[in-house]
Protein backbone atom coordinates (compact mmCIF):
# COMPACT_ATOMS: atom_id res chain seq x y z
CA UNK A 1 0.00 0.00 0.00
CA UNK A 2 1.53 3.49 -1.16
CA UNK A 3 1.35 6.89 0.63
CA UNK A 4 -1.60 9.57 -0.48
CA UNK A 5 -0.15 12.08 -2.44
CA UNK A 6 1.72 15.04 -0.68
CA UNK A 7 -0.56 18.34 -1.91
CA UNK A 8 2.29 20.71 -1.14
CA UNK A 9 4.83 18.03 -3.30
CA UNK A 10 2.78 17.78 -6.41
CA UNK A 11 2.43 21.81 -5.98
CA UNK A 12 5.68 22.15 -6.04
CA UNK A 13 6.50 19.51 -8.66
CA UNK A 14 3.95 21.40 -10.74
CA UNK A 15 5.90 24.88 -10.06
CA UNK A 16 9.49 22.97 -10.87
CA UNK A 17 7.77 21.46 -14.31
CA UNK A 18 6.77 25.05 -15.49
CA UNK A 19 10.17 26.86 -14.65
CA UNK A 20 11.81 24.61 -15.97
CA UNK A 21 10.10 24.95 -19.51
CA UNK A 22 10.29 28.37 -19.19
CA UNK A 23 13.82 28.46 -18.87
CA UNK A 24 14.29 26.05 -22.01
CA UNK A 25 12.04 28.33 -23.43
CA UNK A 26 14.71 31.49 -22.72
CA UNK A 27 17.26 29.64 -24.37
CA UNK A 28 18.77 27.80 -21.10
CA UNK A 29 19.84 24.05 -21.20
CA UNK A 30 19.10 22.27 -18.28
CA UNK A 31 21.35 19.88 -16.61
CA UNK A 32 19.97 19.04 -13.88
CA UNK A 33 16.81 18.20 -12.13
CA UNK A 34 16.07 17.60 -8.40
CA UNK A 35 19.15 17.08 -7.98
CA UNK A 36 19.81 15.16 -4.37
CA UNK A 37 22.41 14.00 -1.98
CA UNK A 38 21.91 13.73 1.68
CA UNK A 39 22.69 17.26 2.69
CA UNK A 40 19.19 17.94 0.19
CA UNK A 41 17.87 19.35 -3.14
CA UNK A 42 18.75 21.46 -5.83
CA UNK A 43 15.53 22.30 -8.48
CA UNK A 44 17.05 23.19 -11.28
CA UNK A 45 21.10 23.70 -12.45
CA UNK A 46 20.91 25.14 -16.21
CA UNK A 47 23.02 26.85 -18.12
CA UNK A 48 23.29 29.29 -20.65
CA UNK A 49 26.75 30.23 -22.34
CA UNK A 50 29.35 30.00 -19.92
CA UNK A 51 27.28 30.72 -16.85
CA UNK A 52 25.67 27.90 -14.36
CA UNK A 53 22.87 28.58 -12.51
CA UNK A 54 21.34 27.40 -9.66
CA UNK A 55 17.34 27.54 -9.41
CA UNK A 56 15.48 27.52 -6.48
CA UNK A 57 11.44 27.11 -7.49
CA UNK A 58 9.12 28.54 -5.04
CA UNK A 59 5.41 27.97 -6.33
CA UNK A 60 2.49 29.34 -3.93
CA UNK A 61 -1.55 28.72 -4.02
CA UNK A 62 -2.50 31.11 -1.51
CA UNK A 63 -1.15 34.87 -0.54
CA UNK A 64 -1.57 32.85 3.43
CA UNK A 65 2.28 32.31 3.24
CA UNK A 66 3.44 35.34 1.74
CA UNK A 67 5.16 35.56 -1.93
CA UNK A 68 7.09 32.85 -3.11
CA UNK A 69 9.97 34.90 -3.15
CA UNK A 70 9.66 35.36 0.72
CA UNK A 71 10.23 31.61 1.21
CA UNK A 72 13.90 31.79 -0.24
CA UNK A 73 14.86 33.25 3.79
CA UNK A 74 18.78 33.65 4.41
CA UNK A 75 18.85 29.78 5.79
CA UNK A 76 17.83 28.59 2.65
CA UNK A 77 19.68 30.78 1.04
CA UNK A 78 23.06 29.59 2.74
CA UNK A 79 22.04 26.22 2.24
CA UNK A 80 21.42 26.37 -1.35
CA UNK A 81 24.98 28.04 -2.03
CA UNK A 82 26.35 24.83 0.22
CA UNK A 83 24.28 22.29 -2.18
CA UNK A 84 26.10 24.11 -4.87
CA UNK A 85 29.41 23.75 -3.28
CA UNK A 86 28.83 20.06 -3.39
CA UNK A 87 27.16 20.29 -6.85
CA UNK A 88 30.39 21.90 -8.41
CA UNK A 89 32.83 19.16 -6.44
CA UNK A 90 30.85 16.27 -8.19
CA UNK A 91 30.96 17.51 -11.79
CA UNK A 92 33.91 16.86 -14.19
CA UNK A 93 36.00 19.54 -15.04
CA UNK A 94 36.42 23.34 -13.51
CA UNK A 95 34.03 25.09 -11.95
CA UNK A 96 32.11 27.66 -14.27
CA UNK A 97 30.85 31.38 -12.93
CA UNK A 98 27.96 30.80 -11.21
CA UNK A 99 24.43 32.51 -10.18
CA UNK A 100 21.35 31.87 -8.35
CA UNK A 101 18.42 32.83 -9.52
CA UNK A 102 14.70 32.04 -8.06
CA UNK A 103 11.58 31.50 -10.04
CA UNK A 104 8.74 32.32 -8.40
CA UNK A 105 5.28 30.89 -9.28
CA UNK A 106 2.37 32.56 -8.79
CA UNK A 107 -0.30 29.69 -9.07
CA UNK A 108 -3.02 31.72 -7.59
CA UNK A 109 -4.74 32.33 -11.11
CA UNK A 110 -4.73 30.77 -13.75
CA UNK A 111 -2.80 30.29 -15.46
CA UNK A 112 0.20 30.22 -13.28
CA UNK A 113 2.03 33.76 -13.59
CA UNK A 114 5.98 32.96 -13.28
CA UNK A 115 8.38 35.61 -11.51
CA UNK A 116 12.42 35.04 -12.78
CA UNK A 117 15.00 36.82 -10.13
CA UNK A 118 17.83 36.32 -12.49
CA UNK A 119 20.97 36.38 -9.53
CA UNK A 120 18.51 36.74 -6.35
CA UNK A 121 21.12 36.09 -4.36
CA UNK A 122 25.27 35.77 -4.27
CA UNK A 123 27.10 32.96 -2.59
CA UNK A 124 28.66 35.63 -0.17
CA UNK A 125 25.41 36.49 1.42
CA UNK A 126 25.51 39.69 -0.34
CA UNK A 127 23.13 40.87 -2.43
């Protein structure tokens, strides 16, 4: 016997799905997907010319949280640069520039309104 559906997982599998055909869309290649180890999850790593970037999908269905956007908080921040850290030391060859960026998904309406923060955040904490 399997587990009921998680709401909030196929929400945000739903949010994940559409940023990541919008970014295709934009011209980006994507080259990774939920990408796991034990210390978590990355959404998306794409690239586009030289440049990797690290996407953090926040999708919402009620204003009851806040924006998506208010979800990425420093702590999630600082662990998403770490994820990337490990990211970068388990791919062949060196390390490109990097950015992270956050697509937030309005899916309020309908349809789904999409937010891109291209560099939303630097791995310094800066910014």
């Amino acid at each position: 016997m399997g587990r009921k559906p998680d709401r909030r997982r196929g929400v945000a599998r739903l949010g994940e799905l559409l940023a990541a055909a919008w970014l295709r869309l934009k011209g980006y290649r994507i080259e990774a997907r939920n990408w796991r180890c034990p210390q978590g999850e990355l959404d998306i790593v794409a690239r586009r010319g030289g440049l990797l970037i690290f996407v953090e999908v926040k999708t919402r269905t009620s204003r009851a949280a806040g924006s998506p956007e208010e979800a990425v908080t420093a702590a999630k921040r600082a662990r998403l640069v770490r994820l990337a850290q490990l990211y970068l030391t388990r791919r062949p060859g060196p390390s490109p520039a990097c950015r992270f960026d956050v697509i937030a998904v309005d899916a309020t309406r309908f349809p789904p309104r999409l937010r891109h923060l291209a560099g939303a955040f630097r791995a310094d904490g800066r910014g």
